[in-house]
PDB file of N, CA and C in Angstrom:
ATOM      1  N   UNK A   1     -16.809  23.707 -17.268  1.00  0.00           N
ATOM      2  CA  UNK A   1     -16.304  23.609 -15.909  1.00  0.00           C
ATOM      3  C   UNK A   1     -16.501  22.180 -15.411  1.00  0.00           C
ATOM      4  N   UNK A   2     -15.477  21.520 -14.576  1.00  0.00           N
ATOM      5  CA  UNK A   2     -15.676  20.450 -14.127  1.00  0.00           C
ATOM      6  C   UNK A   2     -16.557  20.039 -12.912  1.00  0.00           C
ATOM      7  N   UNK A   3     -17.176  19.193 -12.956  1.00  0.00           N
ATOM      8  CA  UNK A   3     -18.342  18.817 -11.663  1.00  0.00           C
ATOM      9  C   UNK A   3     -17.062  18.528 -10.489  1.00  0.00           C
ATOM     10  N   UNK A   4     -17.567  19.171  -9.434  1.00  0.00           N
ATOM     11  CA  UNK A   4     -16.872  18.806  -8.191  1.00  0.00           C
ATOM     12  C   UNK A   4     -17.346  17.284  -7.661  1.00  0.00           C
ATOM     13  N   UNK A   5     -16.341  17.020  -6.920  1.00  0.00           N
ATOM     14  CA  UNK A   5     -16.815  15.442  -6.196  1.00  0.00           C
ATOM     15  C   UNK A   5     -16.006  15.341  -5.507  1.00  0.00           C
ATOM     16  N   UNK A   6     -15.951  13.682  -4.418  1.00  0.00           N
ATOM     17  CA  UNK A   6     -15.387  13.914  -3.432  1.00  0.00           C
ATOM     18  C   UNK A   6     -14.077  13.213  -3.604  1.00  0.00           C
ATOM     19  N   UNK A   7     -13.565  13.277  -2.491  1.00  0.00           N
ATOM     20  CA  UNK A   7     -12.108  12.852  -2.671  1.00  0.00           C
ATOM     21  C   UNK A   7     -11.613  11.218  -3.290  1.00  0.00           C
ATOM     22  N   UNK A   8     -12.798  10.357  -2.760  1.00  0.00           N
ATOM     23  CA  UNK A   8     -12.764   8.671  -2.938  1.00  0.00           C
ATOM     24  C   UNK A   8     -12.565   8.980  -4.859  1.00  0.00           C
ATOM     25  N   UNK A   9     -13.724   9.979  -5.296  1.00  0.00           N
ATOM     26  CA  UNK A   9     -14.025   9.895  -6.399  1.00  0.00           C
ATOM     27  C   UNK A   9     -12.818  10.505  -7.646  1.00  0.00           C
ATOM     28  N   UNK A  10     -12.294  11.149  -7.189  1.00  0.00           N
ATOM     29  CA  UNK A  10     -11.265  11.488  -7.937  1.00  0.00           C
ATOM     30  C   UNK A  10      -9.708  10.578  -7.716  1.00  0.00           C
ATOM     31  N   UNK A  11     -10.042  10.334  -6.502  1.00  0.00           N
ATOM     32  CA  UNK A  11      -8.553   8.919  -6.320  1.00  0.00           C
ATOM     33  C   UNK A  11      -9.012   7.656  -7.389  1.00  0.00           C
ATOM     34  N   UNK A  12     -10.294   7.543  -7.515  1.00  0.00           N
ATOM     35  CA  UNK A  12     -10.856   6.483  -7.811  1.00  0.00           C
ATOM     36  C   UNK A  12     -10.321   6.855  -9.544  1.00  0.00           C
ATOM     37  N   UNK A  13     -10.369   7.825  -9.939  1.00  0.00           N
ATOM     38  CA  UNK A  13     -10.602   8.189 -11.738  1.00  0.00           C
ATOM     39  C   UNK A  13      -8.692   8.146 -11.641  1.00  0.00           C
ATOM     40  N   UNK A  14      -8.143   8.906 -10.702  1.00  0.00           N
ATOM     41  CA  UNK A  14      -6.467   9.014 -10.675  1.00  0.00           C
ATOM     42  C   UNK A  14      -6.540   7.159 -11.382  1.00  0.00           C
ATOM     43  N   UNK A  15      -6.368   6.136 -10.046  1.00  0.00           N
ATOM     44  CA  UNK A  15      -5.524   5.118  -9.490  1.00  0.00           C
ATOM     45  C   UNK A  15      -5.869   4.496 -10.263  1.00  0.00           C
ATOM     46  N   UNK A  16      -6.878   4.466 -11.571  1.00  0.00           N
ATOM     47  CA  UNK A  16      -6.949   3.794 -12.713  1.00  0.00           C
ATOM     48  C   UNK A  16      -5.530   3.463 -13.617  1.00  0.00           C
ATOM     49  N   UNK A  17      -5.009   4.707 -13.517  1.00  0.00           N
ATOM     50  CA  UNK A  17      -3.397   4.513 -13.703  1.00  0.00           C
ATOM     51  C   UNK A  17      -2.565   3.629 -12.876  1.00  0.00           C
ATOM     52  N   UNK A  18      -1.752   2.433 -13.817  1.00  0.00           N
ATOM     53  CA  UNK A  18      -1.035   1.535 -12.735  1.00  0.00           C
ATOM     54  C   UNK A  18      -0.115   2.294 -12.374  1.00  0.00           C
ATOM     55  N   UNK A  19       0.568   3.185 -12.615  1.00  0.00           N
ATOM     56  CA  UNK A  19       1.853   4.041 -12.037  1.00  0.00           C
ATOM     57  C   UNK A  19       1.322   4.701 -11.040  1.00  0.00           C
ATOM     58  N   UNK A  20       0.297   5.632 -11.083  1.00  0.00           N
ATOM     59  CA  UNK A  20      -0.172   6.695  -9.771  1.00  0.00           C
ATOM     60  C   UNK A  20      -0.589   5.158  -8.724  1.00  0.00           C
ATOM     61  N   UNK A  21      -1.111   4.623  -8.860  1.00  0.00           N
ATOM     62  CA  UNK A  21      -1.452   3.583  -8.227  1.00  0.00           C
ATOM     63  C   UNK A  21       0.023   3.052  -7.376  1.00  0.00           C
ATOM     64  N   UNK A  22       0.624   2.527  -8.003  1.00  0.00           N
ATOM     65  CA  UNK A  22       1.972   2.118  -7.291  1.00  0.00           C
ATOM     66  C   UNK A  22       2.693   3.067  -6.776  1.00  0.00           C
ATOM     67  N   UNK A  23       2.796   4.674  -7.139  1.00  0.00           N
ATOM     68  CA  UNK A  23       2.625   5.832  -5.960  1.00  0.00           C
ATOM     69  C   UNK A  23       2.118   5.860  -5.159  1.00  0.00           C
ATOM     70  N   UNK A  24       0.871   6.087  -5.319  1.00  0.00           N
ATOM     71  CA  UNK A  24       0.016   5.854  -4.516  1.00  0.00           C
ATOM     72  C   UNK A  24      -0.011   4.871  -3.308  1.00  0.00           C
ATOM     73  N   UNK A  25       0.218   3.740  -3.741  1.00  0.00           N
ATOM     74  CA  UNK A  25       0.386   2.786  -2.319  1.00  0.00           C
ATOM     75  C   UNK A  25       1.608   2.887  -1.755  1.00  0.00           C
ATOM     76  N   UNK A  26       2.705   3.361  -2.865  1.00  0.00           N
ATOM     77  CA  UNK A  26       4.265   3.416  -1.652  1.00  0.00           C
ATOM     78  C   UNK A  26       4.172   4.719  -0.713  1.00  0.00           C
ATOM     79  N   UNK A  27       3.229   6.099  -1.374  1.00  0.00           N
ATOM     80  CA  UNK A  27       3.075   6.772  -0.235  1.00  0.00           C
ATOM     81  C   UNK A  27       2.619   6.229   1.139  1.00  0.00           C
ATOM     82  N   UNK A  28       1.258   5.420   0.663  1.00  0.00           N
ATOM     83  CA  UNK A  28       0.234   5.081   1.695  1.00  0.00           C
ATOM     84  C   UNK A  28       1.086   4.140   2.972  1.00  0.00           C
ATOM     85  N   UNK A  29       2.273   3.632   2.059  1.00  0.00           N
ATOM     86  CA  UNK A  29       2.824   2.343   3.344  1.00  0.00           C
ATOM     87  C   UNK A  29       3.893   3.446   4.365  1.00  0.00           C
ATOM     88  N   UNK A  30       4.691   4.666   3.242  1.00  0.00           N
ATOM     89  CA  UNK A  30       5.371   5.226   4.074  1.00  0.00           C
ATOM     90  C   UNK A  30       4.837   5.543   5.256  1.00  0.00           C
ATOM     91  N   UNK A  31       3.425   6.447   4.879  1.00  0.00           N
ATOM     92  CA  UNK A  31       3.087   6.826   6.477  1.00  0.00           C
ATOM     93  C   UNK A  31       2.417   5.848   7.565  1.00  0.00           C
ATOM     94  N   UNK A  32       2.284   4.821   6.802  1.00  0.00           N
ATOM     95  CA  UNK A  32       1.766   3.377   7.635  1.00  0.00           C
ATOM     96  C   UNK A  32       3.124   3.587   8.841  1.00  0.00           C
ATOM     97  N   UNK A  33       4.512   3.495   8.220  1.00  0.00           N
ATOM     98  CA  UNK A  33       5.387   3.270   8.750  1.00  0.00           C
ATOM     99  C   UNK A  33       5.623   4.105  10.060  1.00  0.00           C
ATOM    100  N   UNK A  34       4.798   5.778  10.067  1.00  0.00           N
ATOM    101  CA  UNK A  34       5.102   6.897  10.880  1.00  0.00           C
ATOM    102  C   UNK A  34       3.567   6.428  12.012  1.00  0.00           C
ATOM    103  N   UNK A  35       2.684   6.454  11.197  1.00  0.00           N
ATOM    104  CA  UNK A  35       1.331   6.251  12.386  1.00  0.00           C
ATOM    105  C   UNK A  35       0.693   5.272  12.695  1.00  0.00           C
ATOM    106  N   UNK A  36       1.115   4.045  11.802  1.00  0.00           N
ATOM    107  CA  UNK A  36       0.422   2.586  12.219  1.00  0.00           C
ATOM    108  C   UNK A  36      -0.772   2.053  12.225  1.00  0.00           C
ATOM    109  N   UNK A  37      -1.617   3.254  11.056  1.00  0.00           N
ATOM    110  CA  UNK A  37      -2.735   3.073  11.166  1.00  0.00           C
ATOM    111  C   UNK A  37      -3.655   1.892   9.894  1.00  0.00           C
ATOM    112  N   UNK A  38      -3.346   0.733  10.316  1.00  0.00           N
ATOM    113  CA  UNK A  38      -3.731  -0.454   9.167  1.00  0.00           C
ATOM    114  C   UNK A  38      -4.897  -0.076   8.026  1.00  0.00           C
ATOM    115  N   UNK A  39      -6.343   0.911   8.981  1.00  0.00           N
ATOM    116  CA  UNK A  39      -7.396   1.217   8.134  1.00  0.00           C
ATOM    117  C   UNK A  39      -7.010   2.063   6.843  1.00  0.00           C
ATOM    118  N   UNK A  40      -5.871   3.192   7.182  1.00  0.00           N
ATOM    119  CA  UNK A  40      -5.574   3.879   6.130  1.00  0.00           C
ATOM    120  C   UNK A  40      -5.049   3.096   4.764  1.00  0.00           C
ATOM    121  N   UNK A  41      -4.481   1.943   5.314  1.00  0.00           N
ATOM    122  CA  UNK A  41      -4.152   1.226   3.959  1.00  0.00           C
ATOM    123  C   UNK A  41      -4.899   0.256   3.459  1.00  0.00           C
ATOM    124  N   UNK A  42      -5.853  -0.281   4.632  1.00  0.00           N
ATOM    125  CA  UNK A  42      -6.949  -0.970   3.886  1.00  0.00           C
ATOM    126  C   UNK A  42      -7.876  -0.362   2.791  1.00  0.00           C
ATOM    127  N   UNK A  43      -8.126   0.942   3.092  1.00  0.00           N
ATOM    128  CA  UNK A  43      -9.192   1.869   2.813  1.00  0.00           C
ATOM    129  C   UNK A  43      -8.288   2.085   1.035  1.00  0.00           C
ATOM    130  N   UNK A  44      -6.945   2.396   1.241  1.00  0.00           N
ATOM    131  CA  UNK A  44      -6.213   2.656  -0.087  1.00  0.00           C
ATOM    132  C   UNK A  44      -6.010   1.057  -0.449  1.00  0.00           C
ATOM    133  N   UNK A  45      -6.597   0.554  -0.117  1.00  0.00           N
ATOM    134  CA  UNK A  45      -7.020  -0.721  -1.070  1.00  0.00           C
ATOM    135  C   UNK A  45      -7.741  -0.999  -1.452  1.00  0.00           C
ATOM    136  N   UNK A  46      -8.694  -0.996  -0.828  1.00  0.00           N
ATOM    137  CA  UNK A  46     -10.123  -0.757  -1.679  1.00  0.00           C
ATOM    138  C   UNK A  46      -9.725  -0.157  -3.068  1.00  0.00           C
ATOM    139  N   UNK A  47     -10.037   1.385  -2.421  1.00  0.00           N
ATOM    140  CA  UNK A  47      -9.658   2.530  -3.217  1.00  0.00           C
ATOM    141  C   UNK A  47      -9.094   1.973  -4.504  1.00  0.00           C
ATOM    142  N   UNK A  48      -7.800   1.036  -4.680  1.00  0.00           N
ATOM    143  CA  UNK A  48      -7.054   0.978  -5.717  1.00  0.00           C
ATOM    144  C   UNK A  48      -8.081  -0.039  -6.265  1.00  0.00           C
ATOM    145  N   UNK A  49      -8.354  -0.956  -5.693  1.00  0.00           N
ATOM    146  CA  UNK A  49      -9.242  -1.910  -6.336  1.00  0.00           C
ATOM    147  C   UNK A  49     -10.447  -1.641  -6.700  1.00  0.00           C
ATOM    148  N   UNK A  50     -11.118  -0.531  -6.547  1.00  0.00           N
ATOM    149  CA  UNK A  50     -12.122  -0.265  -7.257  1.00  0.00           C
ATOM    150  C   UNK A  50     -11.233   0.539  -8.544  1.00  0.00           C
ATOM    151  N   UNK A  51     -10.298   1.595  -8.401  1.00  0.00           N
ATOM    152  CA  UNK A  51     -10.143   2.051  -9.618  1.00  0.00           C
ATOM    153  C   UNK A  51      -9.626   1.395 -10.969  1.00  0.00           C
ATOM    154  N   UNK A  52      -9.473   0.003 -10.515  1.00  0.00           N
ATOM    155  CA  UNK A  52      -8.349  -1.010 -11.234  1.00  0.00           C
ATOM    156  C   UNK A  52      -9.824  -1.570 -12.276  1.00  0.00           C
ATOM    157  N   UNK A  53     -11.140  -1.469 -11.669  1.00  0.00           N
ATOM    158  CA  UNK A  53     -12.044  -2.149 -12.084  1.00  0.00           C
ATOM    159  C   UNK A  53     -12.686  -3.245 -11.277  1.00  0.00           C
ATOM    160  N   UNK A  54     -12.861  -2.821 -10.433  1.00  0.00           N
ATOM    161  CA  UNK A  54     -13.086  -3.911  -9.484  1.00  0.00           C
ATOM    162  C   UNK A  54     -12.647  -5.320  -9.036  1.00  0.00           C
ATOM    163  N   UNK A  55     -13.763  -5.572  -7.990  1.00  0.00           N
ATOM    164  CA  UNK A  55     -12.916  -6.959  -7.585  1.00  0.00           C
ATOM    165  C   UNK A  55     -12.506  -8.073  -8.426  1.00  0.00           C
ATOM    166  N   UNK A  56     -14.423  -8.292  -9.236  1.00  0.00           N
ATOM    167  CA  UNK A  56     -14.308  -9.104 -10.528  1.00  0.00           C
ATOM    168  C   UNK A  56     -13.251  -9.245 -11.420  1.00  0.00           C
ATOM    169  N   UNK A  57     -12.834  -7.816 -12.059  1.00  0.00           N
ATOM    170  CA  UNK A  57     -12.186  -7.866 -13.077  1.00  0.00           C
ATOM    171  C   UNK A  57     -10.686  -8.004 -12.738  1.00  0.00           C
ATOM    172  N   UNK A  58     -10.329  -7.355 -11.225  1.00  0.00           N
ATOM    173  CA  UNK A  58      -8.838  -7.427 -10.745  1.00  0.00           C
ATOM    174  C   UNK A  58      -8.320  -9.491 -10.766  1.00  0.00           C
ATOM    175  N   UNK A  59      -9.464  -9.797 -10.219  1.00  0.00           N
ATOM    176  CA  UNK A  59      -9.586 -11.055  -9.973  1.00  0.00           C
ATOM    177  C   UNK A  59      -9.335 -12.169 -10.964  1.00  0.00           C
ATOM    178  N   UNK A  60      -9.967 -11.654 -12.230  1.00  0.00           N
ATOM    179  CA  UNK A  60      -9.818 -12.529 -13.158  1.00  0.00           C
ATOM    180  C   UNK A  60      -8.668 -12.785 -14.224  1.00  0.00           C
ATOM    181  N   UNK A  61      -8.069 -11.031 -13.801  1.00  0.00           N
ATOM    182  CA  UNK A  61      -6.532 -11.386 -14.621  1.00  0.00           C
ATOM    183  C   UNK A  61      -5.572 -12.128 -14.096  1.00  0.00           C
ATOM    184  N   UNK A  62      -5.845 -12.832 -12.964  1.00  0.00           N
ATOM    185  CA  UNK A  62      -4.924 -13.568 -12.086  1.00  0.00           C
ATOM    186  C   UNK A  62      -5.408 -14.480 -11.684  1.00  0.00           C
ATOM    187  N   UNK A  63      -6.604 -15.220 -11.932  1.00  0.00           N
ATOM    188  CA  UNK A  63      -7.132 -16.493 -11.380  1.00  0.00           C
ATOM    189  C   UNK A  63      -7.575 -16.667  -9.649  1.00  0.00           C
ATOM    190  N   UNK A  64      -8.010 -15.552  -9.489  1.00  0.00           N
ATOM    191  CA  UNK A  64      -8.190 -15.733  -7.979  1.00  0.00           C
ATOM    192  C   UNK A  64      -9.370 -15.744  -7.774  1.00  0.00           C
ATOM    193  N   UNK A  65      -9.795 -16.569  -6.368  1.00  0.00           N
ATOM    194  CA  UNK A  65     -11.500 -16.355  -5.940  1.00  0.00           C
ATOM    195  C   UNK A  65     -11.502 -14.988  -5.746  1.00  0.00           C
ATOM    196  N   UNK A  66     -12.673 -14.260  -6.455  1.00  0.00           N
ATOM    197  CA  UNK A  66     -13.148 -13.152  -5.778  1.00  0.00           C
ATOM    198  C   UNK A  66     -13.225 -12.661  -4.501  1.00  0.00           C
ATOM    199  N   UNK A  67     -14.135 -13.704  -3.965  1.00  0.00           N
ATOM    200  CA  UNK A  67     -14.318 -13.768  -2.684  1.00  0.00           C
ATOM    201  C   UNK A  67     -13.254 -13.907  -1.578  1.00  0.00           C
ATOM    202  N   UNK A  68     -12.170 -14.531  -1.770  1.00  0.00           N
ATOM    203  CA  UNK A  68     -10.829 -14.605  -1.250  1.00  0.00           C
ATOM    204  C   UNK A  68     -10.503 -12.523  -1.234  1.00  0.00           C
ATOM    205  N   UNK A  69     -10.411 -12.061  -2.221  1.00  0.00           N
ATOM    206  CA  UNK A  69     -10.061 -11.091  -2.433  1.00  0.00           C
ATOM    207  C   UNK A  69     -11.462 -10.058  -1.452  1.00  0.00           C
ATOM    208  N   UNK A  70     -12.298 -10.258  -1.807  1.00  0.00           N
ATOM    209  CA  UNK A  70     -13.674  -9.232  -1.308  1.00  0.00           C
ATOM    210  C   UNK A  70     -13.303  -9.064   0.589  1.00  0.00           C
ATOM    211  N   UNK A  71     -13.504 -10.879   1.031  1.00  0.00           N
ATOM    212  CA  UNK A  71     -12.793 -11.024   2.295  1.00  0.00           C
ATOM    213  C   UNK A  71     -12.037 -10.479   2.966  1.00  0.00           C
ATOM    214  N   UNK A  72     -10.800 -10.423   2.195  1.00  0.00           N
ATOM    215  CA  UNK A  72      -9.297  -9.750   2.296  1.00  0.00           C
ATOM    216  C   UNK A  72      -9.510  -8.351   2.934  1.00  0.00           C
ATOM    217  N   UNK A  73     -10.179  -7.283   1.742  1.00  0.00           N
ATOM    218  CA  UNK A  73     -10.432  -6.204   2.028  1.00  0.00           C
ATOM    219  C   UNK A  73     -11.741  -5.648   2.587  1.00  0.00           C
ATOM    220  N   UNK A  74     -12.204  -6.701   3.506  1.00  0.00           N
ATOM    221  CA  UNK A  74     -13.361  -6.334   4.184  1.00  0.00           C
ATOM    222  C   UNK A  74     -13.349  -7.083   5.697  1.00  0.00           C
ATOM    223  N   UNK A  75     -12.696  -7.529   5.895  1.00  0.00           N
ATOM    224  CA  UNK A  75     -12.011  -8.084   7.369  1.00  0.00           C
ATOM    225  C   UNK A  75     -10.826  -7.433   7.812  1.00  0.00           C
ATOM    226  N   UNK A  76     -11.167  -7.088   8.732  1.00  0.00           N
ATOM    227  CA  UNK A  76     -10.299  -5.900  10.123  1.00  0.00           C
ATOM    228  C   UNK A  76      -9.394  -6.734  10.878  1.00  0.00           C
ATOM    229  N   UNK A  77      -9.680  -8.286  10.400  1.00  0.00           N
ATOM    230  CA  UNK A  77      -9.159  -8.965  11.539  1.00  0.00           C
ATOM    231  C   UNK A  77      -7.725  -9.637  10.492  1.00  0.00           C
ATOM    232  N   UNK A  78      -8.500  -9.573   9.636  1.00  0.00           N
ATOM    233  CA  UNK A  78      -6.766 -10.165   8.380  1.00  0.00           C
ATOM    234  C   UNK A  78      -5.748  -9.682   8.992  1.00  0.00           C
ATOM    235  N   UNK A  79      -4.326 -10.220   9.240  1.00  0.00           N
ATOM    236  CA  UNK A  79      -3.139  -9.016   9.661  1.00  0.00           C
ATOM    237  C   UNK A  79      -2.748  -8.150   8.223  1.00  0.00           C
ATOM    238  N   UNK A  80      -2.718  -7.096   8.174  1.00  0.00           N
ATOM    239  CA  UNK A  80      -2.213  -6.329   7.364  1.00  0.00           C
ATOM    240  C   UNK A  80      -1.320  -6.702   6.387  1.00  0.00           C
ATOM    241  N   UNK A  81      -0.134  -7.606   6.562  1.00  0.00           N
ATOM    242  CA  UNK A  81       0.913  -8.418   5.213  1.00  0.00           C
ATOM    243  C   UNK A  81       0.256  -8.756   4.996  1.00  0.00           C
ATOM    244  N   UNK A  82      -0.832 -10.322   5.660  1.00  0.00           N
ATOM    245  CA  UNK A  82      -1.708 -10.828   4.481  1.00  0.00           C
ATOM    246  C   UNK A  82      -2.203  -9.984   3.190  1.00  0.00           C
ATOM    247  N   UNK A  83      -3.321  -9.314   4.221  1.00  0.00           N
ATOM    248  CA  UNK A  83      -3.945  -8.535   3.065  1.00  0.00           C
ATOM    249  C   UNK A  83      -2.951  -7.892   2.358  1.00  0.00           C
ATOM    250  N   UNK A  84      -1.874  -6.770   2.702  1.00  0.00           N
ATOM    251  CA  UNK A  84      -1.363  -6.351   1.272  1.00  0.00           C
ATOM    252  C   UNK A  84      -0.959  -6.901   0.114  1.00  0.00           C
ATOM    253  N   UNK A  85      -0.197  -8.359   1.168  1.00  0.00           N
ATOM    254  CA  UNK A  85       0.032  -9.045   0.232  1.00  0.00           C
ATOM    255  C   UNK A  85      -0.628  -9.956  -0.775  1.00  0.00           C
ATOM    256  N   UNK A  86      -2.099 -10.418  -0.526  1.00  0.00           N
ATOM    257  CA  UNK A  86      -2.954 -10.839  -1.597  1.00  0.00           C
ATOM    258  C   UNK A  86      -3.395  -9.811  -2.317  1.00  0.00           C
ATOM    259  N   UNK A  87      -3.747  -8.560  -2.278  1.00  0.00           N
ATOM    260  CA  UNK A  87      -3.874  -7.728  -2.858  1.00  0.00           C
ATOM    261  C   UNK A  87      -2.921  -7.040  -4.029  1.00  0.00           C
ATOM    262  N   UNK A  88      -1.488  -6.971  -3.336  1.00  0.00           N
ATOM    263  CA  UNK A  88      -0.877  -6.625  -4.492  1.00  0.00           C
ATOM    264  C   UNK A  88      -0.513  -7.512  -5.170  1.00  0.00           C
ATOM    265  N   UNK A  89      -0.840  -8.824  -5.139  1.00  0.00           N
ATOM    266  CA  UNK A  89      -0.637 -10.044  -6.143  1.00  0.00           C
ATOM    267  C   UNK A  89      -1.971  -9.974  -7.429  1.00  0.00           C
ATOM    268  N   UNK A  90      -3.034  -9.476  -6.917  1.00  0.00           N
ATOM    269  CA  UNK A  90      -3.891  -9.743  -7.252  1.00  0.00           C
ATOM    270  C   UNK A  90      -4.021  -8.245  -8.558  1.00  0.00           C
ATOM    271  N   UNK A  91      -3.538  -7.133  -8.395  1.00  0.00           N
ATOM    272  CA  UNK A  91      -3.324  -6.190  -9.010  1.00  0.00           C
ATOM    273  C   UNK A  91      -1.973  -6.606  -9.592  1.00  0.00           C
ATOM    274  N   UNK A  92      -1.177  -7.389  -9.529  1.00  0.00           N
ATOM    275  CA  UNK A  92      -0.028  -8.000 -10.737  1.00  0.00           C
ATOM    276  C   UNK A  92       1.438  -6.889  -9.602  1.00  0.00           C
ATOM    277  N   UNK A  93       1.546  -6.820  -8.572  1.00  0.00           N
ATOM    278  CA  UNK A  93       2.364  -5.587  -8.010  1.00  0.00           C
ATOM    279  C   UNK A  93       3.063  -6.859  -7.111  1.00  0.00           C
ATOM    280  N   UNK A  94       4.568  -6.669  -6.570  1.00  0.00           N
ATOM    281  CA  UNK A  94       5.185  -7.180  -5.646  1.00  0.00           C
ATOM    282  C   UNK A  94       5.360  -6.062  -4.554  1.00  0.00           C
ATOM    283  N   UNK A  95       5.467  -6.466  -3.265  1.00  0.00           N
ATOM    284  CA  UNK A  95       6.106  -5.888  -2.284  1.00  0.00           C
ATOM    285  C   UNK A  95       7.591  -5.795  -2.235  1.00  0.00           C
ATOM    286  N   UNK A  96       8.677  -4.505  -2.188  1.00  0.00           N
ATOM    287  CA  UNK A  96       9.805  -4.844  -2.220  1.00  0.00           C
ATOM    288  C   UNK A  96      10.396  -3.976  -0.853  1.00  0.00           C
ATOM    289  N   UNK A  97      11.389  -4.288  -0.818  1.00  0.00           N
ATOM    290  CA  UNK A  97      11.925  -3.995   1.144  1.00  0.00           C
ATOM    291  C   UNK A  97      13.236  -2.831   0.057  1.00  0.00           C
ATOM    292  N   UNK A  98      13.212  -2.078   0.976  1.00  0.00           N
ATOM    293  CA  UNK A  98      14.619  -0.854   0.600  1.00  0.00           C
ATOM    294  C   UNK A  98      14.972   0.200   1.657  1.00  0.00           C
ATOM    295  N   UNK A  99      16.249   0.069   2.063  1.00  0.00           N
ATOM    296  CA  UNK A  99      17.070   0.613   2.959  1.00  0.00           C
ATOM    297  C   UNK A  99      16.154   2.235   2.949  1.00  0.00           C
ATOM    298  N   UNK A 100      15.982   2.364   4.310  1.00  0.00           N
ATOM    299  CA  UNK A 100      15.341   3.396   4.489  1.00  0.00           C
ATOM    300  C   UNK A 100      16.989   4.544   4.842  1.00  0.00           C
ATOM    301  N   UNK A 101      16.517   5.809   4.403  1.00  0.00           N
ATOM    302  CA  UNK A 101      17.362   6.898   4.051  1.00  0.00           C
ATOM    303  C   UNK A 101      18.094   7.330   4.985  1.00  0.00           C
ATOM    304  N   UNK A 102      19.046   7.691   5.282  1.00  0.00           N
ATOM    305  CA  UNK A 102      19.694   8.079   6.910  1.00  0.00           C
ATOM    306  C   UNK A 102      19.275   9.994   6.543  1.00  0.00           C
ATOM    307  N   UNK A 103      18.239   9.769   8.046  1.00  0.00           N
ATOM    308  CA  UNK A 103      16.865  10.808   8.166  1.00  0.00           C
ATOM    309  C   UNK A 103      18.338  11.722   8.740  1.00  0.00           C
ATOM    310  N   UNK A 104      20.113  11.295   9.356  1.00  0.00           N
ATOM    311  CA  UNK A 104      20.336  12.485   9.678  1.00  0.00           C
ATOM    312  C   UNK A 104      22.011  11.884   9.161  1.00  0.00           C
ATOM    313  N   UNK A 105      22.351  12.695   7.758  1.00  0.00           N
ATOM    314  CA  UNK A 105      23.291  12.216   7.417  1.00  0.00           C
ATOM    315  C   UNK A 105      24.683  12.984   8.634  1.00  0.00           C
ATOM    316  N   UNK A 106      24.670  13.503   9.589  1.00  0.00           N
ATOM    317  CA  UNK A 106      25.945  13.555  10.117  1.00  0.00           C
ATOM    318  C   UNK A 106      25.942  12.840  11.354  1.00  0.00           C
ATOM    319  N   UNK A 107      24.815  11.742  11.110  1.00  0.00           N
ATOM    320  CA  UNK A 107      25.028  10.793  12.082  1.00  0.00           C
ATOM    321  C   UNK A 107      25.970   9.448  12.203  1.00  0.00           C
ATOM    322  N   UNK A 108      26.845   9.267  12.737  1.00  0.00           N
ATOM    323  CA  UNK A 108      27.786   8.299  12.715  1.00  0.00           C
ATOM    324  C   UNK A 108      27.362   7.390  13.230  1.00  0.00           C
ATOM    325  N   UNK A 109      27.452   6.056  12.799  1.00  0.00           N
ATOM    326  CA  UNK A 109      27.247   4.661  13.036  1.00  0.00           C
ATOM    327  C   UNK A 109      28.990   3.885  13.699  1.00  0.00           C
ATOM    328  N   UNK A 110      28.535   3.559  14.814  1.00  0.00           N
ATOM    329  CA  UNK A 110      29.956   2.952  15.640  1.00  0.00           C
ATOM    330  C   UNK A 110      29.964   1.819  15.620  1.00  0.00           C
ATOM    331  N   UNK A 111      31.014   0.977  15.368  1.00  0.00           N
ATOM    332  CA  UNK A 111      30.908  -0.313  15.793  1.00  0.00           C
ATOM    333  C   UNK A 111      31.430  -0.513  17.329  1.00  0.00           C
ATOM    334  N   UNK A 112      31.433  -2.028  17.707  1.00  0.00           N
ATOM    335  CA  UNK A 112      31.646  -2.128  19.230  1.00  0.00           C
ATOM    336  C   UNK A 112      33.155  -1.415  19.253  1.00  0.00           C
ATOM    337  N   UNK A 113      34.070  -1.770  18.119  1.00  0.00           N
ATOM    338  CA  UNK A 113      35.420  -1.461  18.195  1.00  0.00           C
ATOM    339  C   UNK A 113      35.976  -0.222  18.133  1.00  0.00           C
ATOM    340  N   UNK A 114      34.752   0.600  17.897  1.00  0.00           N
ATOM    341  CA  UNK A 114      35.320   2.139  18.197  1.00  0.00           C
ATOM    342  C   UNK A 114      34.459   2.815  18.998  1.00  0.00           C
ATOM    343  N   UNK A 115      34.063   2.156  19.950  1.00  0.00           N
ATOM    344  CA  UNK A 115      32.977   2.817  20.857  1.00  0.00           C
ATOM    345  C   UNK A 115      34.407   3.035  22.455  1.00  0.00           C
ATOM    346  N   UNK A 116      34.761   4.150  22.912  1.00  0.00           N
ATOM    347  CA  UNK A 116      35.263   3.979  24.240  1.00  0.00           C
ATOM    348  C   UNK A 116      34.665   4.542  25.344  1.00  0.00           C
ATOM    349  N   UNK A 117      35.534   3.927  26.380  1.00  0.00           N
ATOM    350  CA  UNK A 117      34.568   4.109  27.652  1.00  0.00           C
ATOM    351  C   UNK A 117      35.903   4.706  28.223  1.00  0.00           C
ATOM    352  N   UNK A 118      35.684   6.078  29.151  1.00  0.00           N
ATOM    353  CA  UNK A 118      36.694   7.094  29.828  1.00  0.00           C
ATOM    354  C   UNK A 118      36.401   6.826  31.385  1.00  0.00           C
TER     355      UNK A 118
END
């Protein structure tokens, strides 16, 4: 039978995987997008960066100060792009932008030229 543990600890054994990992954070930004809450994605940074092997080792496949990186994810005051964005450099990941889904496809989009006024 498997030992129970807590939730950090089993994200932590998951996000060792670079794929669940890059799930993992495109979930984490979607709902960034719904509640705005920066800690939730700091916290899933950590998170990824400990499962990656820590700071040390994330650090050294890419030539970065540690400490640049430790900083990053331990200051509240960083704006949020920064940090994601040294972070997912630092785990070898880009940020990419993509047309978000039309949430109500029988919604029509007007231009000025077919908009009338009665």
């Amino acid at each position: 039978m498997r030992k129970m543990g807590t939730l950090r600890e089993y994200l932590v054994e998951v996000l060792a995987d670079s794929d669940e990992a890059i799930g993992h954070l495109e979930a984490i930004l979607e709902d960034y997008q719904i509640f705005q809450n920066p800690a939730v994605v700091l916290d899933a940074l950590q998170t990824i960066i400990e499962a990656q092997g820590g700071v040390s080792k994330v650090t050294k496949q890419i030539d970065m100060d540690p400490q640049l990186l430790s900083k990053v994810l331990s200051n509240e005051d960083t704006p949020l792009i920064d940090a994601l964005g040294i972070v997912l450099k630092a785990l070898g990941y880009q940020l990419s932008i993509k047309p978000l889904e039309n949430e109500n496809p029988n919604l029509e989009t007007h231009s000025e030229d077919s908009i009338s006024v009665r």
